[in-house]
Protein backbone atom coordinates (compact mmCIF):
# COMPACT_ATOMS: atom_id res chain seq x y z
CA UNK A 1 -17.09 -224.17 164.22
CA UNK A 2 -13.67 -222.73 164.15
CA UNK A 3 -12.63 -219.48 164.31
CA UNK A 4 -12.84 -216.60 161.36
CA UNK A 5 -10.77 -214.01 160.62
CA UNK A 6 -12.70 -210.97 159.43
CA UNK A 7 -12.14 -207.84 158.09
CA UNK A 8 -14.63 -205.29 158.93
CA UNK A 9 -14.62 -202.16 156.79
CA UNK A 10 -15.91 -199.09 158.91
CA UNK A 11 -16.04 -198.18 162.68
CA UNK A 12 -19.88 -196.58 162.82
CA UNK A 13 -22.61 -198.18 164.54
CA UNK A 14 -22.90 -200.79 162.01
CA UNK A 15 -19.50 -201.49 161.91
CA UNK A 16 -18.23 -201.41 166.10
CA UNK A 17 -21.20 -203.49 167.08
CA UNK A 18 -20.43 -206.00 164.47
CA UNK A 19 -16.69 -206.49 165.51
CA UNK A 20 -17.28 -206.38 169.24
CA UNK A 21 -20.21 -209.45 168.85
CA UNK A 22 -18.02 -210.99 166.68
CA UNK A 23 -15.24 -211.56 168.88
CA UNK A 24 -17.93 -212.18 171.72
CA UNK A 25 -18.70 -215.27 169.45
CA UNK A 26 -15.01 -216.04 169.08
CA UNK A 27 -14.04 -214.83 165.99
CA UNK A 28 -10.72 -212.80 164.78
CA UNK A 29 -11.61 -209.22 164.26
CA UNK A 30 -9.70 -206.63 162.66
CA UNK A 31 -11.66 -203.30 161.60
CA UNK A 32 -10.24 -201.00 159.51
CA UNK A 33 -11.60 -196.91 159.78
CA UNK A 34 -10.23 -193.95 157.52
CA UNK A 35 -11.33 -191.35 160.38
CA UNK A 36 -12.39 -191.78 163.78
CA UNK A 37 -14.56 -194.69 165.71
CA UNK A 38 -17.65 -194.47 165.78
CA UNK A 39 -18.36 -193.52 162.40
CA UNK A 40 -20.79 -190.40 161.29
CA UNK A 41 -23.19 -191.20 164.28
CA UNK A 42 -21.09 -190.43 167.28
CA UNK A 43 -18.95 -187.99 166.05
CA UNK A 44 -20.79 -185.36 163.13
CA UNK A 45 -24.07 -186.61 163.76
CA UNK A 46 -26.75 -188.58 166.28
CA UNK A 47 -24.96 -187.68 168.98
CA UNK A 48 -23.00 -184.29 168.60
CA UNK A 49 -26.40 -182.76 167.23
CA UNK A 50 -28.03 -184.20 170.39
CA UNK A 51 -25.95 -182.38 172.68
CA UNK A 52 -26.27 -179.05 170.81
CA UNK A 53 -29.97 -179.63 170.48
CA UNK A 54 -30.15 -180.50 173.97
CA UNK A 55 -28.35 -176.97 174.60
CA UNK A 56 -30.70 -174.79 172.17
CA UNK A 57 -33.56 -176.58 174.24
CA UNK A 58 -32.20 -175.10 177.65
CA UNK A 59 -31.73 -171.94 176.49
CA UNK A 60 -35.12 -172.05 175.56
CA UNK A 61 -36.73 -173.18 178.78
CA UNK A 62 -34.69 -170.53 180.54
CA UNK A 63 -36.90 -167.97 178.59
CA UNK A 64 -39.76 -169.26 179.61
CA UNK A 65 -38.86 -170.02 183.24
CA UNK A 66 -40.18 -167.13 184.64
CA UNK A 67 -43.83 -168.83 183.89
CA UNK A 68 -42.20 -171.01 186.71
CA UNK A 69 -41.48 -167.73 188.70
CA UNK A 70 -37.65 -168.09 188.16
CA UNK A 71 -36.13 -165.44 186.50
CA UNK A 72 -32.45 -165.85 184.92
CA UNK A 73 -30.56 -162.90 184.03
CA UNK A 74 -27.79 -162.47 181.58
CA UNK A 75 -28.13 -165.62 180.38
CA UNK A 76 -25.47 -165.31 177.52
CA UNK A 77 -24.52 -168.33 174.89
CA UNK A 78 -20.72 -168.77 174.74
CA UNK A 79 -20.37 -170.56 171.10
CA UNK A 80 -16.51 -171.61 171.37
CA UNK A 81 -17.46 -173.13 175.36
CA UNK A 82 -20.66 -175.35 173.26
CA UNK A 83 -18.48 -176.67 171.04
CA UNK A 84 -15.60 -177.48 173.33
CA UNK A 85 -18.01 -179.42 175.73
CA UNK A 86 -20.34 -180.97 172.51
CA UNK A 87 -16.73 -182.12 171.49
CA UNK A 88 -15.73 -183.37 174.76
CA UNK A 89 -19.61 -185.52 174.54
CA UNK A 90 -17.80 -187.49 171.63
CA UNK A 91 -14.44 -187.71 172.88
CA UNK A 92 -15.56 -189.97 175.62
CA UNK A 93 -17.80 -192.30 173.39
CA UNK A 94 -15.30 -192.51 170.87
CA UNK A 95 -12.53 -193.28 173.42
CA UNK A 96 -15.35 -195.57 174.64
CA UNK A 97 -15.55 -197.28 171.81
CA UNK A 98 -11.48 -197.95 171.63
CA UNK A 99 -11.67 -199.36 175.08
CA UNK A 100 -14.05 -201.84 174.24
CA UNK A 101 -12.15 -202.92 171.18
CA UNK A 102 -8.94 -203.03 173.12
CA UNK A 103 -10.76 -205.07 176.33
CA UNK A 104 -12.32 -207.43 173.55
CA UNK A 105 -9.00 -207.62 171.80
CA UNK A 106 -10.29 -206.26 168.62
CA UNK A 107 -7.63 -205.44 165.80
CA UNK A 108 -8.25 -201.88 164.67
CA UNK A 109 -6.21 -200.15 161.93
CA UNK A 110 -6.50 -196.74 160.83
CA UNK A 111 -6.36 -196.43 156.88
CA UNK A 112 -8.32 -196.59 153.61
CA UNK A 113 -9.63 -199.84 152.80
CA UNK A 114 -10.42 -201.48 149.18
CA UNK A 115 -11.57 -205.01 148.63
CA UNK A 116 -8.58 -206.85 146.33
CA UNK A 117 -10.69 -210.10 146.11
CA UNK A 118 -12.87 -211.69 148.61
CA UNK A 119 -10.21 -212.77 151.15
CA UNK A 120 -7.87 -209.94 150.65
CA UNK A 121 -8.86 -206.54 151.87
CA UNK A 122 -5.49 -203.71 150.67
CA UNK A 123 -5.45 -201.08 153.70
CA UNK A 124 -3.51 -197.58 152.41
CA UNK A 125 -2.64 -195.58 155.85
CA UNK A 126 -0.24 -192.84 157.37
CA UNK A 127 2.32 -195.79 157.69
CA UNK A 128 1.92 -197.30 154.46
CA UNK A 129 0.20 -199.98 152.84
CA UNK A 130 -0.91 -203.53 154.09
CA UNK A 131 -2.66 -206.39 152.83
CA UNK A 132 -5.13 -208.08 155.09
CA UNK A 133 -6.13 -211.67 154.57
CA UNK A 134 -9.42 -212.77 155.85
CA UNK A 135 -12.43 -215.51 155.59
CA UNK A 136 -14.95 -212.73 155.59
CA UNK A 137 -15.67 -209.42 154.76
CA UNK A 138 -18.58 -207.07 156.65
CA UNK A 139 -18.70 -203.57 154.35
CA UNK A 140 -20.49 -200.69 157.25
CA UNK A 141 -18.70 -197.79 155.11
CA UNK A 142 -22.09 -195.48 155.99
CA UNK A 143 -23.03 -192.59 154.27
CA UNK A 144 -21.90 -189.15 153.74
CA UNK A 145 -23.94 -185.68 152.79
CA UNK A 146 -25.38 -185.18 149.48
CA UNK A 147 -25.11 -181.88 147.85
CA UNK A 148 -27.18 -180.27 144.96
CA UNK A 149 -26.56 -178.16 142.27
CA UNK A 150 -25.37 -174.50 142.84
CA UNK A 151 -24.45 -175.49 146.52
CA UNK A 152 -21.57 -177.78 146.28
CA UNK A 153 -20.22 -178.29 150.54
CA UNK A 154 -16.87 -175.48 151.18
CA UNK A 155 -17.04 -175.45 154.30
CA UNK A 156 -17.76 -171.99 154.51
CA UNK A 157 -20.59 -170.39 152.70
CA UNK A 158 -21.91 -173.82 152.36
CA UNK A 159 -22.52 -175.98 155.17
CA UNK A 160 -22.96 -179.73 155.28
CA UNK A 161 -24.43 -181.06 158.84
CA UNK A 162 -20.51 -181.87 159.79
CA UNK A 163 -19.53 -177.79 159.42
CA UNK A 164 -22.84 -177.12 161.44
CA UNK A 165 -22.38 -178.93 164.17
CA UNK A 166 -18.81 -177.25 164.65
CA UNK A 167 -19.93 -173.44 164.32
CA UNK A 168 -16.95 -171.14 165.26
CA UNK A 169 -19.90 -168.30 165.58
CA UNK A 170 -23.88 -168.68 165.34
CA UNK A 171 -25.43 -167.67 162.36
CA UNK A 172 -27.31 -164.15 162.19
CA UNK A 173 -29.56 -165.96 159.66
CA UNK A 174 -29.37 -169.42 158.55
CA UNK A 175 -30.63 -170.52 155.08
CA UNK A 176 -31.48 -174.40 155.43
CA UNK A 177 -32.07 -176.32 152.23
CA UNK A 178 -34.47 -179.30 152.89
CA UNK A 179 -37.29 -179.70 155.27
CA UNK A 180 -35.81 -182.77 156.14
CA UNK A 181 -35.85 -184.54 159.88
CA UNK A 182 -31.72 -183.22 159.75
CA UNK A 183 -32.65 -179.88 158.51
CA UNK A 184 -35.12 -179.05 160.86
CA UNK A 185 -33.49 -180.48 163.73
CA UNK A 186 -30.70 -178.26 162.67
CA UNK A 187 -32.67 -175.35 161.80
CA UNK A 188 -34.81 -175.47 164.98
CA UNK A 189 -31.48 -175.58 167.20
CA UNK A 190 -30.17 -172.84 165.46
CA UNK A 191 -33.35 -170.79 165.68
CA UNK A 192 -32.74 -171.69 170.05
CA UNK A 193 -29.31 -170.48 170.00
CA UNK A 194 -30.56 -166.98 168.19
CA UNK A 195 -30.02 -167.52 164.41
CA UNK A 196 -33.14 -165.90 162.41
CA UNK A 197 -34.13 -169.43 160.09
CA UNK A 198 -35.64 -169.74 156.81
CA UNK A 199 -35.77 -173.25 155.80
CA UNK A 200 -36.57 -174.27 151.72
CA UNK A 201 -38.63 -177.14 150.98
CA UNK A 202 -39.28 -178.28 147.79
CA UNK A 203 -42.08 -180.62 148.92
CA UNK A 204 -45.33 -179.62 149.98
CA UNK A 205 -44.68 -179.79 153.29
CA UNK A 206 -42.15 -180.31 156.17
CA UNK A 207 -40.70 -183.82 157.23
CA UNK A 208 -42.16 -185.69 153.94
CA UNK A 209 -42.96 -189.37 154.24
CA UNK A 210 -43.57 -188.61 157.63
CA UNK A 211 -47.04 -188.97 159.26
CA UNK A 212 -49.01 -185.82 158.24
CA UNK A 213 -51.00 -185.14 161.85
CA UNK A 214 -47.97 -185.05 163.67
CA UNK A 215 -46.37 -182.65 160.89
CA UNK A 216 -48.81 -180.35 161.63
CA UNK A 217 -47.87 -179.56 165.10
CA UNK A 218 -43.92 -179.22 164.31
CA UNK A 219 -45.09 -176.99 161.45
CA UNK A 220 -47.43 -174.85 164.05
CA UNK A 221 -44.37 -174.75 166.15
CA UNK A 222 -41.98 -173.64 163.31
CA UNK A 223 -44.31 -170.80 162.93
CA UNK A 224 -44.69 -169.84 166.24
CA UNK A 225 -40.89 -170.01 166.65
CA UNK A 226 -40.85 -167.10 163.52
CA UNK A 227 -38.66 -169.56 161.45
CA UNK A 228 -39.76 -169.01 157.83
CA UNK A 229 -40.71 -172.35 155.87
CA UNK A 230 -40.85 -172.05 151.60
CA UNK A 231 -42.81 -175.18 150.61
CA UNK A 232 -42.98 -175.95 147.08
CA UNK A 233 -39.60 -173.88 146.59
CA UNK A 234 -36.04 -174.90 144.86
CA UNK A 235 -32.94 -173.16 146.00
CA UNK A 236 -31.28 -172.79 142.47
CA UNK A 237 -27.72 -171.01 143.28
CA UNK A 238 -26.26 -168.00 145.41
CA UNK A 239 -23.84 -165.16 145.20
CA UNK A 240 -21.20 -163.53 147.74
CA UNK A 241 -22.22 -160.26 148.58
CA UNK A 242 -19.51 -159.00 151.47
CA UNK A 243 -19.94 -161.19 154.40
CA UNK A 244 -23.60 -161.80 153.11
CA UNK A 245 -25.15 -164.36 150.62
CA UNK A 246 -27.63 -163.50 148.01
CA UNK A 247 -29.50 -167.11 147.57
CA UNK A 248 -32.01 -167.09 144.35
CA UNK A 249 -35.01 -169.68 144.88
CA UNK A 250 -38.05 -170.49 142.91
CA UNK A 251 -41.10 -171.21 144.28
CA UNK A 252 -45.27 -170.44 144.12
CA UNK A 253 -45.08 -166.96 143.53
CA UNK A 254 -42.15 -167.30 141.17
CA UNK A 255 -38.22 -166.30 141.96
CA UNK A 256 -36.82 -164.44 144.87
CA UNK A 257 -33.83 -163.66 146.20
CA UNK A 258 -32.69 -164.43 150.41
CA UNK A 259 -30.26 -162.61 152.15
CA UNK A 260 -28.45 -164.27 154.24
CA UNK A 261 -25.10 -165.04 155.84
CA UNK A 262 -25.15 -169.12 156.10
CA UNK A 263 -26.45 -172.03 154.19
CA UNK A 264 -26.83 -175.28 155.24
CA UNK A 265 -27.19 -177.73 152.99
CA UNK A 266 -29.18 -181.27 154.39
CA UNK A 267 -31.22 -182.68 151.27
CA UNK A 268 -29.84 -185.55 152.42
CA UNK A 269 -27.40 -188.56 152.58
CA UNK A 270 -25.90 -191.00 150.07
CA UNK A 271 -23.53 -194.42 150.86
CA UNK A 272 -20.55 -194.31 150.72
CA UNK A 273 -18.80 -196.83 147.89
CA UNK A 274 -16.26 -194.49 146.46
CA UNK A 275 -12.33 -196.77 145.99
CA UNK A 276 -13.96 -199.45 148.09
CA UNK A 277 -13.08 -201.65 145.08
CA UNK A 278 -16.34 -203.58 144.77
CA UNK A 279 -15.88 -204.39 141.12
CA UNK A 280 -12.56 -206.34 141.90
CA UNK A 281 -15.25 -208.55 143.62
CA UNK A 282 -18.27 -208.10 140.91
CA UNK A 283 -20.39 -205.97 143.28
CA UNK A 284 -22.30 -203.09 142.46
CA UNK A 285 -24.15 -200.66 144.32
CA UNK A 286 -27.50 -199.76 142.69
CA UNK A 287 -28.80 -196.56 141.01
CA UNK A 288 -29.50 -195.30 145.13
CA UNK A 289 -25.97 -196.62 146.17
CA UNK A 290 -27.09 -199.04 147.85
CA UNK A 291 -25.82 -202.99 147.67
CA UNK A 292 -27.96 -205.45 147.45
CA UNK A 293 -27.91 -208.11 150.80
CA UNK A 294 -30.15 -210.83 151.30
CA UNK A 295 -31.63 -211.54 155.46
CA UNK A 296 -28.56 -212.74 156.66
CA UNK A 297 -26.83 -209.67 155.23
CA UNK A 298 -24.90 -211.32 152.46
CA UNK A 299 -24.42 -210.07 149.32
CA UNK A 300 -24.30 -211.37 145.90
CA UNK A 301 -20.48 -212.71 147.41
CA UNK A 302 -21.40 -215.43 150.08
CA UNK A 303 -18.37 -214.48 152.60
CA UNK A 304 -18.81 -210.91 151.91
CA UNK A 305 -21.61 -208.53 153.76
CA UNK A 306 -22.93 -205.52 154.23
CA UNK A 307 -24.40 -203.38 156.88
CA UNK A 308 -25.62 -200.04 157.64
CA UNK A 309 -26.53 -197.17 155.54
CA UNK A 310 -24.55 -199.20 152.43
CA UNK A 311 -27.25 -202.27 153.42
CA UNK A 312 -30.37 -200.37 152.20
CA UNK A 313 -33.12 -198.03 153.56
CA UNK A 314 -33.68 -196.78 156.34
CA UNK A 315 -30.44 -195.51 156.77
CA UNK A 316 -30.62 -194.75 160.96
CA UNK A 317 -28.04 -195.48 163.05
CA UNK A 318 -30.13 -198.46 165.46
CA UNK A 319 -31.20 -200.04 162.12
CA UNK A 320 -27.39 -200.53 161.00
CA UNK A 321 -26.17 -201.45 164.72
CA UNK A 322 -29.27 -204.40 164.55
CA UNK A 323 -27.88 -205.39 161.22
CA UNK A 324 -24.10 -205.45 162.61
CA UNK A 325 -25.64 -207.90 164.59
CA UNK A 326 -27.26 -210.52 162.51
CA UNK A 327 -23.93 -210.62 159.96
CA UNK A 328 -21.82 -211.51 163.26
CA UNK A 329 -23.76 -214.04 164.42
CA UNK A 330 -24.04 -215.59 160.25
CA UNK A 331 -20.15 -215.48 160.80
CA UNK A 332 -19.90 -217.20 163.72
CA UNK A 333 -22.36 -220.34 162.43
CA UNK A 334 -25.88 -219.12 164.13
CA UNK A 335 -29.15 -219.81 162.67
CA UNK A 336 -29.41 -215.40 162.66
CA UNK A 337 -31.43 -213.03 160.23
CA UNK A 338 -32.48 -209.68 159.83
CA UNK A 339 -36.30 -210.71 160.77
CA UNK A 340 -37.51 -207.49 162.46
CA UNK A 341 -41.31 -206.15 162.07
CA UNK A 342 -40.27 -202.63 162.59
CA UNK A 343 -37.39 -199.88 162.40
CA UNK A 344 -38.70 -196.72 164.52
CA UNK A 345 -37.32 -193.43 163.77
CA UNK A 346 -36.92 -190.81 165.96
CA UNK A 347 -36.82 -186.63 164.94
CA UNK A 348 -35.38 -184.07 167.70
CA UNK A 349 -37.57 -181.16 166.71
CA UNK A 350 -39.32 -178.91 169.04
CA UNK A 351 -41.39 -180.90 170.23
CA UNK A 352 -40.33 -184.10 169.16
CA UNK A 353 -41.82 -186.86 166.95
CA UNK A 354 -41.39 -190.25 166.69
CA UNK A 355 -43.11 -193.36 164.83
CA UNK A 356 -42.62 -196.60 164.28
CA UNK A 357 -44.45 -199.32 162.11
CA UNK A 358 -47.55 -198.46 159.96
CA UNK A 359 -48.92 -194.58 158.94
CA UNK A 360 -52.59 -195.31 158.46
CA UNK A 361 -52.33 -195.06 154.53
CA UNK A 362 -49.81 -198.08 154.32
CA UNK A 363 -51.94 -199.78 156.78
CA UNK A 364 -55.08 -199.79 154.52
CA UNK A 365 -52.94 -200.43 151.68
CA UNK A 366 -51.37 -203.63 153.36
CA UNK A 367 -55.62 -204.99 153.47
CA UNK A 368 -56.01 -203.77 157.18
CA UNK A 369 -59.70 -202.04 158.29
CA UNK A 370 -57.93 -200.06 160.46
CA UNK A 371 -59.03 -198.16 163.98
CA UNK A 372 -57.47 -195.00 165.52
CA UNK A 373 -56.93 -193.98 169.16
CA UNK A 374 -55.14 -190.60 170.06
CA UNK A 375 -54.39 -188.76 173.02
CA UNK A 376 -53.07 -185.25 173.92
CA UNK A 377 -50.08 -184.19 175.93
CA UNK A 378 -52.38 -181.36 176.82
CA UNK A 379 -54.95 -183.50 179.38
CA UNK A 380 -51.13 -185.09 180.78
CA UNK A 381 -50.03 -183.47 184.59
CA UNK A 382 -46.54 -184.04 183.78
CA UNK A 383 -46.41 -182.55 180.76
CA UNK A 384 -48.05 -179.63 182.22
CA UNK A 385 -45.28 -179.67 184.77
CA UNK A 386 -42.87 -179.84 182.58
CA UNK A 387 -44.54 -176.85 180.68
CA UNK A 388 -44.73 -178.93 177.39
CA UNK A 389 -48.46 -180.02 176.58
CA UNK A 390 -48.32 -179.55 172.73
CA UNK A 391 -48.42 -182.93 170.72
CA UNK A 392 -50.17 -186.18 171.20
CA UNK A 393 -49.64 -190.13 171.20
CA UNK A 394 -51.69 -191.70 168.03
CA UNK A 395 -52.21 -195.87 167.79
CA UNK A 396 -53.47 -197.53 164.37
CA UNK A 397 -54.77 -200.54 165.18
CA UNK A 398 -56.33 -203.21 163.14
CA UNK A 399 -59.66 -203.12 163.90
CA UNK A 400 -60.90 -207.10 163.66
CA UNK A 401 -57.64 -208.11 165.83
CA UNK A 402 -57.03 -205.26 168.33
CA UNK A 403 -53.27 -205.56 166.98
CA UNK A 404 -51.43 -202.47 167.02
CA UNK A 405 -49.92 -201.61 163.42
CA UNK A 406 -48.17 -198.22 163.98
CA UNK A 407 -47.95 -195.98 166.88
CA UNK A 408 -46.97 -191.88 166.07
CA UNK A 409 -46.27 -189.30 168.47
CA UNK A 410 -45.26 -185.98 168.69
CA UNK A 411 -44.49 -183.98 171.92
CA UNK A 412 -42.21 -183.93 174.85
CA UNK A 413 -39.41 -187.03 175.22
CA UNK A 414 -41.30 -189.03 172.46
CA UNK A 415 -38.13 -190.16 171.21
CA UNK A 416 -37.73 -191.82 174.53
CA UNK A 417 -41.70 -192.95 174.68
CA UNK A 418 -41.09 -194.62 171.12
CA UNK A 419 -39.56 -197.93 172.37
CA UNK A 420 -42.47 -199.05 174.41
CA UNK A 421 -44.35 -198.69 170.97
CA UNK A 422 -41.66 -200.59 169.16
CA UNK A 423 -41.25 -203.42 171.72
CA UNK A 424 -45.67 -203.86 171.22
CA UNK A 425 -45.56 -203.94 167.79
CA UNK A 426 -42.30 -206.72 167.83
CA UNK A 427 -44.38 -208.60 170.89
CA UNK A 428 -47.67 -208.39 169.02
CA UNK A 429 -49.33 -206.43 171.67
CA UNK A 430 -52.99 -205.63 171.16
CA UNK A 431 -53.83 -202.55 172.18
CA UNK A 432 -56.09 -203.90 175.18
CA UNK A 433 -52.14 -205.43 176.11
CA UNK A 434 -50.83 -201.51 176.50
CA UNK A 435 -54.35 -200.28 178.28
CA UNK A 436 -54.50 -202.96 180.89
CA UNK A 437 -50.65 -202.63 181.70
CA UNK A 438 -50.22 -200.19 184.86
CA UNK A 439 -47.87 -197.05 183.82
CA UNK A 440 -46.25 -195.08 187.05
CA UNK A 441 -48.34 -191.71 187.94
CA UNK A 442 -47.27 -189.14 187.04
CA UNK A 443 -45.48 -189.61 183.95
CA UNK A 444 -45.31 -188.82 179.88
CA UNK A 445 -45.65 -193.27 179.07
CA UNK A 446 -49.62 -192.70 180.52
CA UNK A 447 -50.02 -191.11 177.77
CA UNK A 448 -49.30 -193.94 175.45
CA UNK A 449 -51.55 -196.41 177.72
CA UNK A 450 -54.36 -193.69 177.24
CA UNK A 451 -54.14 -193.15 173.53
CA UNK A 452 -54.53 -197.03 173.99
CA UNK A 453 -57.78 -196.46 175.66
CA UNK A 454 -58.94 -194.66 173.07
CA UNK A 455 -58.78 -196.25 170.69
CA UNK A 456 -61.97 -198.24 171.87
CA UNK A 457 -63.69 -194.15 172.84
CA UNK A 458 -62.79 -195.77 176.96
CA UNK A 459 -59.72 -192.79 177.88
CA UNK A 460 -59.99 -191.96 181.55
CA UNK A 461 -58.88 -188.26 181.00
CA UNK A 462 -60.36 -186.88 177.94
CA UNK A 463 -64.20 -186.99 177.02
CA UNK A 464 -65.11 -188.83 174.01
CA UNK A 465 -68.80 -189.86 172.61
CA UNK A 466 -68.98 -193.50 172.65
């Protein structure tokens, strides 16, 4: 097969990973960004919030270390130094990221793209404009905050996740709207770094969708933390009071007004379509936003496709890199689809939590008689060493065929614990496969190869009646 050119629209983690794998497969490459590579991920989200996350949790520990019998004194949080080095974090992956292109020869142009037809993609940047003829298109245009009502994003009194990961001064008391995974990773951070937290919900509960046992213990923690959670409550506008903010909500016991003197706004995200010219091509994003691709990531246009946050639900970084994946290798003339059995998802909350394939309600739904093993960090020695035993590893397995069907964890470095889970459920693994495989002593993945054991009542390190 000859060589393509193609045009791919966006530099995120859908969009990079396509171009690089296409020129690995010998295509022509040109990608075409409005901002910065690397897209949302690597430079206002994944991986900025990481590193301030990663700060609040040090801070943290330092509290605690004299359980440890190490006292630090005048331990003092310098918000302007955070930044700097958070920002310095994402200079070096973005920069990254324009090394590879440049070592890969990949064409990258900095401008605002639209779609003229399906060969012609019009690029509008600093330098003017330029028309780009191409075989194929890839859209990886990602997604970008949504705001509500009464709260539109200034930047100011108003935060989206991009202002809050850029804070010129922390909070005295942070108002976060939506119990979401980003506004309780935010809101839990914040809470580290010395912000009082009230976080409004209008669910039931925190993290919804998520699995409900594992909820409970980040809730517990919230609590114990003294961040205040409103379940059940709207946030329905606010007023500037001085430096302050009045912010009315409704909930249970009727209206109320918070004082605060930040709000961050993470109900959640939307993709982003806006001038990408889709009708010149007769595509149309659905009532979500979403476009509509089939396995190999094509659209309703055969030489046009889509990947990322744009490509459908879930919208997580590793989900849109995999897909980046499978439209290069369509491209370049392999037999490639999107055929994955599961997407996990990972939340940096304190602790963490992490799942990945089937919650034990979709699992009887799907016509499974399902079985349940689960395992506390409590009864783990490196946990205890690490002075973080809250949390467990849970396994749903199906209970004729010993196959696992969704694994759920919450506790320390479960976002790092969740692959092992992700690679058994892809494999197949039974969850006599994880118990009989040796994990190293001591260490957090034991866990995970007890929970196995329990499953069948047979964990080593916790009693259970058989």
């Amino acid at each position: 097969m000859s060589s393509r050119k193609v045009v791919v629209i966006g530099a995120g983690p859908a969009g990079y990973v396509c171009a690089i794998r296409l020129k690995q497969l010998g295509q022509e490459v040109t990608v075409v960004e409005k901002e910065t590579l690397g897209g949302t991920c690597l430079n206002v989200g994944c991986i900025p919030s990481k590193a301030l996350i990663a700060a609040g949790a040090l801070l943290e520990k330092m509290r605690h270390a004299s359980a440890m019998g190490i006292t630090a004194k005048d331990v003092e949080l310098d918000a302007k130094k955070l930044v700097e080095w958070k920002a310095g974090i994402v200079a070096k992956l973005t920069g990254g990221i324009g090394g590879l292109f440049k070592n890969h020869k990949v064409t990258s142009v900095k401008g605002t793209a639209e779609i003229v037809d399906r060969n012609t993609v019009r690029v509008k940047g600093a330098d003017g404009e330029q028309m780009l003829k191409c075989d194929d298109i890839v859209i990886a245009t990602g997604s970008v905050p949504t705001a509500i009502p009464g709260f539109d994003f200034d930047g100011k009194h108003v935060w989206s996740s991009t202002e809050a990961l850029a804070p010129s001064k922390i909070p005295a008391h942070l108002l976060v709207i939506g119990g979401g995974y980003i506004g309780l990773e935010l809101g839990m951070m914040y809470r580290k770094l010395g912000s009082e937290v009230t976080v409004v919900e209008f669910t039931p509960g925190a993290l919804p969708g998520q699995d409900r046992d594992c909820v409970k213990v980040i809730e517990r923690s919230m609590k114990k933390s003294k961040i205040k959670f409103l379940a059940k409550t709207g946030a329905k506008s606010y007023q500037v009071a001085g430096k302050q903010l009045k912010v009315r909500v409704e909930g249970p016991k009727g209206e109320e007004t918070i004082t605060c003197d930040q709000v961050l706004c993470t109900v959640g995200r939307k993709p982003f379509s806006d001038g990408l010219g889709l009708e010149n091509v007769g595509l149309k994003v659905d009532e979500r936003g979403f476009l509509a691709v089939d396995k190999q990531m094509r659209t309703s246009v055969p030489n046009i496709y889509a990947a990322g946050d744009i490509a459908g639900q879930p919208m997580l970084a590793h989900k849109g890199s995999k897909e980046g994946l499978v439209a290069a290798a369509v491209i370049a003339g392999q037999p490639e689809e999107y055929d994955v059995r599961c997407v996990p998802a990972v939340i940096f909350t304190a602790p963490e939590m992490a799942s990945v394939g089937m919650q034990e309600g979709e699992a009887k739904e799907a016509g499974h008689e399902i079985v349940t093993g689960q395992f506390p960090f409590a009864a783990s020695g490196r946990a205890m060493s690490l002075m973080e035993t809250e949390g467990f590893v849970k396994i749903i397995a199906d209970a004729k065929t010993d196959e696992v069907l969704g694994v759920h964890m919450v506790g320390p470095e479960v976002t790092e614990l969740i692959a092992e889970a992700a690679l058994a459920i892809e494999m197949g693994a039974t969850t006599e496969d994880i118990a009989r495989t040796i994990h190293a002593h001591p260490t957090l993945p034991e866990v995970m190869m007890e929970a196995a054991e329990s499953v069948h009542k047979m964990a080593i390190h916790i009693f259970q009646k058989q």
